[in-house]
Protein backbone atom coordinates (compact mmCIF):
# COMPACT_ATOMS: atom_id res chain seq x y z
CA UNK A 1 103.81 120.36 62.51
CA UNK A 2 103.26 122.56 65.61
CA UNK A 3 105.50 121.20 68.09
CA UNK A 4 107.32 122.71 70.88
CA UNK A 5 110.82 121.40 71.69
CA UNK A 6 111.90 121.13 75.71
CA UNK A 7 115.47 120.54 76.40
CA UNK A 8 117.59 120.45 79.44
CA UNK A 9 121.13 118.84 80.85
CA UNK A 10 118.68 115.67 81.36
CA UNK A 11 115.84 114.39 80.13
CA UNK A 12 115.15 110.75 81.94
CA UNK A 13 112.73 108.95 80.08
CA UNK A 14 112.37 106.48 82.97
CA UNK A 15 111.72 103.30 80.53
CA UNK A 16 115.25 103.58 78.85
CA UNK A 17 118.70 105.32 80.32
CA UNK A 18 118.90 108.63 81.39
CA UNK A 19 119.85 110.95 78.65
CA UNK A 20 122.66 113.99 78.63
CA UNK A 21 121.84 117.14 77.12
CA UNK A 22 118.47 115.95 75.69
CA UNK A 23 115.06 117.01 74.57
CA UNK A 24 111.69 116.34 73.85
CA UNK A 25 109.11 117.63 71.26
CA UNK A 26 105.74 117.78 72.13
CA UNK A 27 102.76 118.09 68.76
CA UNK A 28 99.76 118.23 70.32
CA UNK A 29 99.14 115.67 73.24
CA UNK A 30 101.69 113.52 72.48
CA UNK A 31 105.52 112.84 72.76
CA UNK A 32 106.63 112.69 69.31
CA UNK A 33 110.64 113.18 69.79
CA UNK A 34 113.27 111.60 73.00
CA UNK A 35 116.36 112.36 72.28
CA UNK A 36 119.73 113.70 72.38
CA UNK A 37 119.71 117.63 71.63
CA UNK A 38 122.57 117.40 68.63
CA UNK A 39 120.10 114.91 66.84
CA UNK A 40 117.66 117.70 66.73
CA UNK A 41 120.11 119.84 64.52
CA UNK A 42 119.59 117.13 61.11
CA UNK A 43 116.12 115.91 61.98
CA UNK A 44 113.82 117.90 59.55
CA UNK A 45 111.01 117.28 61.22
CA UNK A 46 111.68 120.36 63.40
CA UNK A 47 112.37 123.60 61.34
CA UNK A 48 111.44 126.57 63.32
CA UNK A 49 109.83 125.17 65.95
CA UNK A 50 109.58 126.88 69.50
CA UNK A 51 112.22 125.98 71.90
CA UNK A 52 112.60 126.22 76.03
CA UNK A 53 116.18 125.46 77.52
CA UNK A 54 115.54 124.69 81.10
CA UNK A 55 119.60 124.86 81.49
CA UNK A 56 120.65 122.89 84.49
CA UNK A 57 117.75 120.28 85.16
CA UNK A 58 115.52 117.66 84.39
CA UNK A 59 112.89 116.55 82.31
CA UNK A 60 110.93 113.40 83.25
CA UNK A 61 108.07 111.92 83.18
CA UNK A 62 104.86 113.41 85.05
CA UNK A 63 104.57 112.37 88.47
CA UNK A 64 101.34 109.22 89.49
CA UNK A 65 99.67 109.76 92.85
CA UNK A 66 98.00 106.60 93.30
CA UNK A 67 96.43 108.08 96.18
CA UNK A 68 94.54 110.57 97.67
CA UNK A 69 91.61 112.33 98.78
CA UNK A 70 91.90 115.82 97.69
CA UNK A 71 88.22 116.85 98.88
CA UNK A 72 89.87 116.66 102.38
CA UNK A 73 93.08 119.20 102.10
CA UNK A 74 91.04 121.82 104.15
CA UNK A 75 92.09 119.47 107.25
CA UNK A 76 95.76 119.83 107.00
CA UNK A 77 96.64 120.07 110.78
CA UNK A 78 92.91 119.84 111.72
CA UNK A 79 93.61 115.96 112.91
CA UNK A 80 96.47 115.76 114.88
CA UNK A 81 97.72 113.61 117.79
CA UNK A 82 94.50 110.96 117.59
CA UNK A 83 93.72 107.41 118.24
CA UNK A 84 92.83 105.89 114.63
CA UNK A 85 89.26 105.09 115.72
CA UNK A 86 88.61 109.17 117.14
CA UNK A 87 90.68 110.59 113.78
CA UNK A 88 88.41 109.03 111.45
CA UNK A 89 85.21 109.45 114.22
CA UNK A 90 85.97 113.43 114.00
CA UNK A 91 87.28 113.62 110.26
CA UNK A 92 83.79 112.25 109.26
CA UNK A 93 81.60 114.15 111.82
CA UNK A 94 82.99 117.34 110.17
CA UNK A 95 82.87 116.14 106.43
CA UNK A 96 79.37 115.01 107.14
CA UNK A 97 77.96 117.88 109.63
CA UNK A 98 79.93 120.40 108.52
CA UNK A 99 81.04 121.41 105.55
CA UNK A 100 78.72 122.06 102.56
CA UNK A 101 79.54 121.03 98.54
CA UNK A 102 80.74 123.88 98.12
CA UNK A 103 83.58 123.52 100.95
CA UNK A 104 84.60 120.50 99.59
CA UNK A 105 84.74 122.00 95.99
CA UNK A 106 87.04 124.96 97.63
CA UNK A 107 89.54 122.13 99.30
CA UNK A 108 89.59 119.88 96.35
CA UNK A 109 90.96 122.35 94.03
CA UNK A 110 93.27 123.51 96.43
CA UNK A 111 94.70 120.12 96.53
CA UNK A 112 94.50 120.44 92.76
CA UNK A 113 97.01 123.63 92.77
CA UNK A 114 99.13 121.75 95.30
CA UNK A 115 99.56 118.49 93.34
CA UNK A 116 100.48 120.55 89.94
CA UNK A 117 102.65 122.60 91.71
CA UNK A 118 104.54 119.57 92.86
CA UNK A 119 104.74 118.07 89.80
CA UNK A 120 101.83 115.60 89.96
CA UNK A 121 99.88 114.94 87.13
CA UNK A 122 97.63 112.18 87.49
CA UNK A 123 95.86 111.35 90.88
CA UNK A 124 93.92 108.49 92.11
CA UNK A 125 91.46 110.23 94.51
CA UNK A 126 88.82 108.55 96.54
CA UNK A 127 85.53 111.23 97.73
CA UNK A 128 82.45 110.93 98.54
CA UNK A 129 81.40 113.75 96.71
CA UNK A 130 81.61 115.07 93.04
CA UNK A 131 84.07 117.62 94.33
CA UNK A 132 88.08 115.71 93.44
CA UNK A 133 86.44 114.77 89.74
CA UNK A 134 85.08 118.22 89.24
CA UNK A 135 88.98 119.80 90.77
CA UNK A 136 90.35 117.32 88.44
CA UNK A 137 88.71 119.08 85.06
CA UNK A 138 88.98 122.13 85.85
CA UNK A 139 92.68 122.36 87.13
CA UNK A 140 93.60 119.67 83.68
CA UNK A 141 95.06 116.92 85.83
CA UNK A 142 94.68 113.54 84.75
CA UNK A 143 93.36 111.30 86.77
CA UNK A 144 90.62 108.31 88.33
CA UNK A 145 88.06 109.61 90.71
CA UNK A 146 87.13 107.02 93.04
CA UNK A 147 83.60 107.19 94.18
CA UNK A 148 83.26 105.79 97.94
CA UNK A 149 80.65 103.64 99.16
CA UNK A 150 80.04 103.26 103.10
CA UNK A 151 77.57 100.49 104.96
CA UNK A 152 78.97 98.44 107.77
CA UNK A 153 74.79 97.07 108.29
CA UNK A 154 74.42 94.36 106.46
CA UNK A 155 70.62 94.68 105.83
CA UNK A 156 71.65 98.14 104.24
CA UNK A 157 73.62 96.62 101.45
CA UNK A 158 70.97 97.23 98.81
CA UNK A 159 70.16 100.89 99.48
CA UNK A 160 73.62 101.70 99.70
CA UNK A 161 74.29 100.29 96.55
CA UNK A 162 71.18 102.45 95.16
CA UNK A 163 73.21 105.47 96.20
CA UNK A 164 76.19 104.27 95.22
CA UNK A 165 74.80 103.28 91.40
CA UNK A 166 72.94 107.31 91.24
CA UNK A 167 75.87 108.95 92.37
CA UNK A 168 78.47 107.11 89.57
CA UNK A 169 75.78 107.90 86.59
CA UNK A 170 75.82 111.56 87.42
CA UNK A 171 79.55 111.65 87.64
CA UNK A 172 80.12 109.52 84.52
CA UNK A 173 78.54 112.23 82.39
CA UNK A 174 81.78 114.16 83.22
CA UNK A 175 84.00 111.76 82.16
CA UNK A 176 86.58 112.66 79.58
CA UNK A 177 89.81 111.48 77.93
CA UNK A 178 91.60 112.34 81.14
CA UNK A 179 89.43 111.77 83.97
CA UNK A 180 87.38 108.57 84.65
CA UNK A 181 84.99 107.55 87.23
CA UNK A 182 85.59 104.37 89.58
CA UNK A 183 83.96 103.04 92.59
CA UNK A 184 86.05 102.43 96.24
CA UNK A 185 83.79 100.32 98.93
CA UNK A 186 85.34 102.53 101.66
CA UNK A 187 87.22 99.66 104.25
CA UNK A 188 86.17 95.78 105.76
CA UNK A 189 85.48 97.80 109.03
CA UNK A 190 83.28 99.96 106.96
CA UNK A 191 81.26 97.71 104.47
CA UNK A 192 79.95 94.67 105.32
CA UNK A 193 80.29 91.22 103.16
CA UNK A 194 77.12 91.76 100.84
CA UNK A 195 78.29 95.58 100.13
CA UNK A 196 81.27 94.55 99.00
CA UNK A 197 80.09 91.73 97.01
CA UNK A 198 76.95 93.86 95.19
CA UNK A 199 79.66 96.99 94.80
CA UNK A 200 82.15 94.25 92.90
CA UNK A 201 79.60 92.93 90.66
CA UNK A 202 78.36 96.41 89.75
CA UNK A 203 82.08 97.47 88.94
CA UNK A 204 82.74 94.00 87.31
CA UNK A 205 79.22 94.87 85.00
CA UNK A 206 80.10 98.56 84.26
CA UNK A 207 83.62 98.07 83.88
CA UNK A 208 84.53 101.00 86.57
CA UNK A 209 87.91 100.07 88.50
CA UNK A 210 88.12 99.45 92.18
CA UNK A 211 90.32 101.18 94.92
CA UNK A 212 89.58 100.14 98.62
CA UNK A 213 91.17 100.87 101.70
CA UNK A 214 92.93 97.49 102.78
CA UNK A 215 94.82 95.87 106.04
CA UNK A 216 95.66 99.59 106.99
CA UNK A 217 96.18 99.03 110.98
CA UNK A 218 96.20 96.87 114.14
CA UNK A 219 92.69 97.68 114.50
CA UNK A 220 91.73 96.50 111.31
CA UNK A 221 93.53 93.34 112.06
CA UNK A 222 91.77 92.64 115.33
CA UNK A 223 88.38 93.03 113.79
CA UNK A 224 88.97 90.64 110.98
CA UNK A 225 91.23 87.92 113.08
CA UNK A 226 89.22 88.12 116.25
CA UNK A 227 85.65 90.39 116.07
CA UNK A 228 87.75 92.34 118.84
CA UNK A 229 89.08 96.18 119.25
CA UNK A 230 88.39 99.32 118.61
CA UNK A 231 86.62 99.33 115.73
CA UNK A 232 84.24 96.14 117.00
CA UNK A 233 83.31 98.42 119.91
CA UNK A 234 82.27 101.10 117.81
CA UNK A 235 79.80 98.60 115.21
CA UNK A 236 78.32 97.18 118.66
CA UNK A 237 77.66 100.79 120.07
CA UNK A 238 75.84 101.22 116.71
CA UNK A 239 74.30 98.15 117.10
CA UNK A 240 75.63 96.62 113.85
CA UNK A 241 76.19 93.17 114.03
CA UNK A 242 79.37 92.07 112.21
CA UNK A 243 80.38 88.49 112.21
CA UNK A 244 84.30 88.00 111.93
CA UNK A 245 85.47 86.06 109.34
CA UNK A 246 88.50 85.16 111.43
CA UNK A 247 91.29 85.69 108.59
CA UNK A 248 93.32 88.41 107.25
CA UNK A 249 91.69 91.44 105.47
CA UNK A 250 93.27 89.58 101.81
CA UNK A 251 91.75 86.49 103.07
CA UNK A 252 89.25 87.80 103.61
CA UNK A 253 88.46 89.37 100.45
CA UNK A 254 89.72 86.52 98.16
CA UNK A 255 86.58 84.37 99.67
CA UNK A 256 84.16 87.54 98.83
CA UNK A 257 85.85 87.25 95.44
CA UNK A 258 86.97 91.28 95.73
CA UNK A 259 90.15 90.09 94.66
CA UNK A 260 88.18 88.77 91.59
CA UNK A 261 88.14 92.49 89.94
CA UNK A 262 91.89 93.06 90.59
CA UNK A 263 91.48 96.27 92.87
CA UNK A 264 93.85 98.96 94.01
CA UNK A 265 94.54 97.83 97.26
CA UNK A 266 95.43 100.87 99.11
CA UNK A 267 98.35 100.37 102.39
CA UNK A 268 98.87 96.76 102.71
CA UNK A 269 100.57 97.30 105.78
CA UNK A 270 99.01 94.13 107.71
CA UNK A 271 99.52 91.61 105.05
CA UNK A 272 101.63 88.03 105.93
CA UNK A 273 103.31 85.90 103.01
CA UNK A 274 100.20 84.33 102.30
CA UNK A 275 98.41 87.56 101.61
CA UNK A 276 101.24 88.41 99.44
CA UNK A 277 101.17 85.47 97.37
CA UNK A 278 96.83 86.29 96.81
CA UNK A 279 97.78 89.47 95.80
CA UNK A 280 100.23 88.12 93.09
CA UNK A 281 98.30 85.39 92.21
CA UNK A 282 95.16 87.31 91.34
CA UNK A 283 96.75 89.92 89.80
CA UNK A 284 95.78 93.13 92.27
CA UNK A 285 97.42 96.28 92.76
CA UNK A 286 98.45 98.47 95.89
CA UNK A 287 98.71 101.75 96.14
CA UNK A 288 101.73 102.17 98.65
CA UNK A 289 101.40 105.02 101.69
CA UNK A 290 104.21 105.53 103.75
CA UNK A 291 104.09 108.60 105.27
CA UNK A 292 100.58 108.40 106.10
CA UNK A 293 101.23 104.92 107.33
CA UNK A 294 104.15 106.19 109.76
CA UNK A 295 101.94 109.33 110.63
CA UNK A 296 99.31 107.41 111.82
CA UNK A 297 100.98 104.54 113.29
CA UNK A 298 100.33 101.80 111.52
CA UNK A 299 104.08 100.44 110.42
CA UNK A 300 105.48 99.55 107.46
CA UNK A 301 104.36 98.24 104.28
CA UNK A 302 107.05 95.17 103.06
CA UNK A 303 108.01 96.87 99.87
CA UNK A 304 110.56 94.87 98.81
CA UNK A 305 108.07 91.62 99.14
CA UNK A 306 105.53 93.30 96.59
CA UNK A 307 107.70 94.57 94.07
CA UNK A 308 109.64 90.56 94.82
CA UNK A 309 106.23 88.65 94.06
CA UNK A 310 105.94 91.26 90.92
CA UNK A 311 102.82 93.13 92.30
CA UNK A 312 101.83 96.21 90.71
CA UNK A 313 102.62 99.00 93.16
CA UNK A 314 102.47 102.70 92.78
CA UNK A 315 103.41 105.55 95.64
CA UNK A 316 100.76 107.79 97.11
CA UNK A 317 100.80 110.38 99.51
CA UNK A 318 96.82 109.55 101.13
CA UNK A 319 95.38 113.18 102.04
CA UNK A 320 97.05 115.67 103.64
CA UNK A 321 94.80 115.15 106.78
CA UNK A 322 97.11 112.10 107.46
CA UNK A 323 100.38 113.31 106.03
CA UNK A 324 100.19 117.16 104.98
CA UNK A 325 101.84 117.46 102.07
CA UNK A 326 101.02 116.30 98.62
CA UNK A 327 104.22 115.82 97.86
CA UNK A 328 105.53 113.02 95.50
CA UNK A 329 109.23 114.04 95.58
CA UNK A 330 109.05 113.77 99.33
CA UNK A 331 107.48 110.68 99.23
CA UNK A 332 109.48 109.24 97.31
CA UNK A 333 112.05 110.58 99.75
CA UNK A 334 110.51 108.84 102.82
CA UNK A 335 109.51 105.60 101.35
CA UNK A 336 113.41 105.28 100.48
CA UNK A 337 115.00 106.05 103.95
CA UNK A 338 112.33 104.03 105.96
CA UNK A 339 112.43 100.82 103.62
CA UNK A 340 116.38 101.39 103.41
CA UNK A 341 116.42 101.69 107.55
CA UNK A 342 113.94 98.36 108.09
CA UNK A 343 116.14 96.47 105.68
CA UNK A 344 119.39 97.31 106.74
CA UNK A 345 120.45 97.06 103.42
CA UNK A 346 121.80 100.52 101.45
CA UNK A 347 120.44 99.53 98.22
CA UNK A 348 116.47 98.27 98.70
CA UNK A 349 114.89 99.91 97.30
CA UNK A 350 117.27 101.74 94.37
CA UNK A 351 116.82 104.98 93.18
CA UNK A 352 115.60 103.57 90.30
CA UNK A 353 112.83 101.48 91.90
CA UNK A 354 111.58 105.05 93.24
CA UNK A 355 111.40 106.78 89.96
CA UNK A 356 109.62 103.62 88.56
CA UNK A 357 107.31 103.83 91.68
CA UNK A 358 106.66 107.41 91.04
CA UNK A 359 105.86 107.53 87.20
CA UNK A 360 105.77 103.77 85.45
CA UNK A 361 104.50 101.40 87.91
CA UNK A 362 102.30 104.24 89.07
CA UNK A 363 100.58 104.14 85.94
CA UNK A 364 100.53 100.38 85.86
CA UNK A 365 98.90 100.47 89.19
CA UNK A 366 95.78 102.31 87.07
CA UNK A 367 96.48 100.48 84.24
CA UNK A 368 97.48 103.38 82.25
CA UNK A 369 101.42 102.51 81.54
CA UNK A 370 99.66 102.55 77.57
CA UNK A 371 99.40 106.18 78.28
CA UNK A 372 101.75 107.73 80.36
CA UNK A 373 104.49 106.80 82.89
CA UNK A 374 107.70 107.40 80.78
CA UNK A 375 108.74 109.52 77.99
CA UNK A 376 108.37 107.57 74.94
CA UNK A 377 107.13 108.45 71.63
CA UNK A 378 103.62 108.27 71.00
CA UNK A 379 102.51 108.48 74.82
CA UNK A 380 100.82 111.21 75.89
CA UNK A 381 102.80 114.46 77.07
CA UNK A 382 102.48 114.25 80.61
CA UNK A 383 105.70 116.11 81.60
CA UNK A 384 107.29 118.01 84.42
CA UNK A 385 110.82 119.97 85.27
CA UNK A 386 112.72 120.13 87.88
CA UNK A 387 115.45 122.54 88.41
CA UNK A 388 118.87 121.20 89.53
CA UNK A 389 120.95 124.78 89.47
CA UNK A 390 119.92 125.63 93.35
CA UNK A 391 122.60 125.02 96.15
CA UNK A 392 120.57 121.92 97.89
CA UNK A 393 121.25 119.83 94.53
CA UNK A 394 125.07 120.87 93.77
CA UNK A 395 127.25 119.85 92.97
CA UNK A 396 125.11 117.43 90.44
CA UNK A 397 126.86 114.09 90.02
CA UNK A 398 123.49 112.15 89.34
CA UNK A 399 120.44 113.65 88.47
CA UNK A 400 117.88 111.03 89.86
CA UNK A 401 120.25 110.50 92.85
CA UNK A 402 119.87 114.34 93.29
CA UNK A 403 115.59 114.48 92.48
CA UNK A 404 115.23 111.38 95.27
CA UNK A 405 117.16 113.02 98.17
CA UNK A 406 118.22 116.11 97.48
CA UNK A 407 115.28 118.05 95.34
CA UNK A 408 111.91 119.61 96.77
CA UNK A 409 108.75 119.87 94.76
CA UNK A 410 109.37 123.80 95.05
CA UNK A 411 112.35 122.73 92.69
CA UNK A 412 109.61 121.80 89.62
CA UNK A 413 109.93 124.33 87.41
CA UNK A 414 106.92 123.30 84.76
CA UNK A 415 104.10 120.68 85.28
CA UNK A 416 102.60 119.78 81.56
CA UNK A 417 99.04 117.24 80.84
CA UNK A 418 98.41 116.34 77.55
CA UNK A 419 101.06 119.27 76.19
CA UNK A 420 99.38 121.64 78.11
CA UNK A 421 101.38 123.56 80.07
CA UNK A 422 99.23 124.13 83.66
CA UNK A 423 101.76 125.28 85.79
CA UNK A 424 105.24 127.34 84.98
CA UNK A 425 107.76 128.82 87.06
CA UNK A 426 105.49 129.95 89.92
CA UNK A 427 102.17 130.32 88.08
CA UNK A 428 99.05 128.12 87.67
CA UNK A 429 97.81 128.16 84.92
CA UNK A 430 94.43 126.55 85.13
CA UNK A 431 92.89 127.70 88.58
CA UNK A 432 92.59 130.78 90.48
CA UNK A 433 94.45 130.25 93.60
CA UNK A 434 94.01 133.25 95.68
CA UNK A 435 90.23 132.42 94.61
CA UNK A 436 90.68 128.96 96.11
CA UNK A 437 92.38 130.09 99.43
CA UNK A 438 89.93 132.90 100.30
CA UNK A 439 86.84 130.24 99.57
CA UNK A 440 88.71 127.58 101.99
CA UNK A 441 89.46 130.67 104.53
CA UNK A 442 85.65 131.02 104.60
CA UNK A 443 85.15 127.55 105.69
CA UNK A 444 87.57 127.02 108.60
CA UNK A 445 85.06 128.41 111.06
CA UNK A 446 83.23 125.44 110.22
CA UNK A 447 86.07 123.14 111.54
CA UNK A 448 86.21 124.87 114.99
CA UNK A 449 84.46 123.71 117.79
C-alpha cells in the first residue's frame, strides 16, 4: 500500500461526529482510513507510511459549489450599482462583443486558482463557452460543466437547439472521471416554451443533467404572472413575442414538464408554498445563492422551507460578477446570519445544516453524495484543511462553530481531488497563476469603454 496519512486536532467527517485528534489515509483516489490517530498505532495496514500533522486544525470534507460561472471572474467589480435588466444587458454585450476564447479561457482558470485556494473542489459552472470545462481539467477540480442555451424567439427553438446539440458533442469528448458535461437552458425570460421543451428531451435522451436559472427576481415574476416589466419591454423592443403563461416560474415549468428531468434549480428566491411542494414532489434540486441574491436585490431564498419539504439543496456562490468572491466559507457565513436574522430564531439554520450544505447535500444536489461529500471510506479523496492556530479562531471551543463564523478561506491550508494534492500552504499546484493574471491583465482594456 502507498498511502499517505493526514492528521490534525479534527478531522470532521461530516456524515458521522466530529472526531478529536484524528486522521485519514489516503491510497490512491480514495479514503481508505477515518479515524482516531491512537488507532493508527495497531492497525497494520499502515507501516511506514508518509505522515502530515496539520497541528491545530481541521480536516473535512472538500468543499461543493453548486454554482457558478467561472468564465466570468474577469468582471469582478466590472458590474456594479445596476438595474437587473442593464447588468445582464452590459455583462452580455461584453461577453459577446468583447472578449475573445481566449479571454474567457484566461478568467476561467483564474476562477479555477480562486476556488482551490478556498477550498473548493467540485463546481457546478454554467458557460457558454468550452472555457469553465477546459479550467476545470487543467486546474484538477472536480466538477459539472453546464453548457447554456439562449433563445427567447420561439420560431428559433430548432436552430438553437442545433447549436446547442454541436457544442455538447465537442465538449463531451473531454469528459473524464471528474468532469462531466450538462446542458442549462439559460432563464424563462431567456428561452421560450419550445426551447425548453426540445433542450429537456435532448438531456432526458442523452442523459446530460440540467441546471437553469429559476424565479431569480421581481422581474422575472412580473413576466411570468403578468407579460409585464422590465424584461417584457426588452422581448417587445426585440420584437419577440412572448405569451405569459400567467403562473409562477415552477408552475410554469411543471406544465412544460422541465420539472420532469429533476433540474438544478438555481435561486428559488420567488417561489410560494405551492412551488415548494412541485419542487418536492418531483424530486428537483436548487442550488441556493445568497449573496448574489442580496447583491443584486432580489431577497431571500426560504431556506428553512426547502431543507423542511426535504429538497435537495446545495450552497453556491453564482460568479463573482454578482458577488466577488468565490468563497464557500463566506458563504456559508452569509447564508447563516441572513436566514438566522429573517427567522428570528438563533438556531435555523445550525451549524451543522451549513457544513451539510457545503459538502453532503452539495453533492446530493449533483447527485454525487456516492462519490464525495463526507469522509468515509471508500469515497473518493476530495479533502481540504483549514488552519485553526491563527488569533481570529482562538480560543477553539468548537471547530465547525469556529470554520462557519470565525475562519476565512485564506485559513485552508491544503485543497486535495482525487488524493491529489493541487494546492498547499500558499502554492497551486496545477496552474500557473502569475500566467493567468498577466493573460486576464491583457484583456481588461477590452472591458473599458
Amino acid at each position: 500500500m502507498t498511502a499517505k496519512i493526514y492528521k490534525s486536532e479534527w478531522v470532521l467527517p461530516i456524515t458521522s461526529p466530529p472526531i478529536h485528534q484524528g486522521a485519514i489515509a489516503v491510497d490512491g483516489e480514495q479514503l481508505v482510513f477515518v479515524g482516531r490517530q491512537n488507532e493508527l498505532a495497531s492497525n497494520r495496514q499502515f507501516p511506514n507510511v508518509e505522515v502530515k500533522d496539520f497541528g491545530r486544525a481541521a480536516i473535512l470534507p472538500g468543499l461543493i459549489n453548486t454554482h457558478t460561472h467561472l468564465e466570468l471572474t474577469l468582471m469582478r467589480g466590472f458590474l456594479e450599482d445596476l438595474p437587473f435588466r442593464d447588468w445582464i444587458l452590459k455583462l452580455t454585450k461584453t461577453k459577446y462583443e468583447r472578449l475573445t476564447i481566449e479571454d474567457l479561457q484566461a478568467s476561467a482558470l483564474l476562477g479555477a486558482a480562486e476556488a482551490l485556494r478556498a477550498g473548493i473542489t467540485c463546481v457546478a459552472d454554467t458557460g457558454d463557452s468550452r472555457a469553465p470545462m477546459d479550467a476545470m481539467r487543467q486546474s484538477g477540480l472536480r466538477g459539472i460543466a453546464y453548457r447554456e442555451v439562449f433563445g427567447p424567439d420561439a420560431a428559433m427553438a430548432l436552430q438553437a437547439l442545433a447549436d446547442l446539440k454541436a457544442k455538447v458533442a465537442e465538449m463531451r469528448d473531454s469528459e473524464s472521471e471528474r468532469v462531466s458535461v450538462g446542458v442549462s437552458p439559460h432563464a424563462p425570460y431567456t428561452v421560450s416554451a419550445e426551447l425548453f421543451r426540445h433542450v429537456v428531451e435532448f438531456a432526458a435522451r442523452e442523459v446530460l443533467d440540467v441546471a437553469i436559472h429559476t424565479a431569480e427576481s421581481s422581474a422575472e415574476s412580473d413576466l411570468l404572472m403578468s407579460g409585464t416589466g422590465d424584461f417584457a419591454e426588452r422581448l417587445a423592443l426585440r420584437g419577440i413575442e412572448w405569451q405569459s403563461p400567467r403562473t409562477s416560474t415552477i408552475k410554469y415549468f411543471a406544465a412544460l414538464g422541465v420539472l420532469d428531468v429533476q433540474p438544478l434549480l438555481i435561486h428559488c428566491v420567488q417561489v410560494d408554498d405551492e412551488d415548494i411542494e412541485l419542487l418536492s414532489r418531483s424530486r428537483s434540486r436548487i442550488a441556493h445563492c445568497p449573496k448574489s441574491n442580496a447583491k443584486l436585490g432580489h431577497g431571500i431564498a426560504p431556506l428553512a422551507k426547502f431543507l423542511n419539504a426535504g429538497i435537495r439543496v446545495g450552497l453556491g456562490t453564482d460568479s463573482v460578477a454578482s458577488n466577488n468572491r468565490l468563497d464557500l466559507l463566506n458563504e456559508a457565513n452569509l447564508c447563516a446570519l441572513v436566514q438566522r436574522a429573517a427567522a428570528k430564531n438563533f438556531n435555523e439554520p445550525t451549524v451543522e445544516q451549513m457544513f451539510r450544505l457545503m459538502t453532503i447535500d452539495g453533492a446530493r444536489a449533483l447527485n454525487l453524495e456516492n462519490q464525495i461529500g463526507s469522509l468515509e471510506i471508500g469515497k473518493q479523496a476530495d479533502v481540504i484543511a483549514v488552519d485553526l492556530s491563527a488569533t481570529h479562531n482562538a480560543p477553539l471551543h468548537d471547530a465547525m462553530a469556529a470554520i462557519l463564523f470565525s475562519a476565512t478561506s485564506s485559513d485552508v491550508r491544503m485543497t486535495m481531488v482525487a488524493g491529489r494534492v493541487l494546492y498547499a500552504d500558499g502554492e497551486i499546484q496545477s496552474i500557473d497563476e502569475s500566467r493567468v493574471a498577466s493573460q486576464v491583465n491583457l484583456a481588461l482594456p477590452k472591458l473599458i469603454d
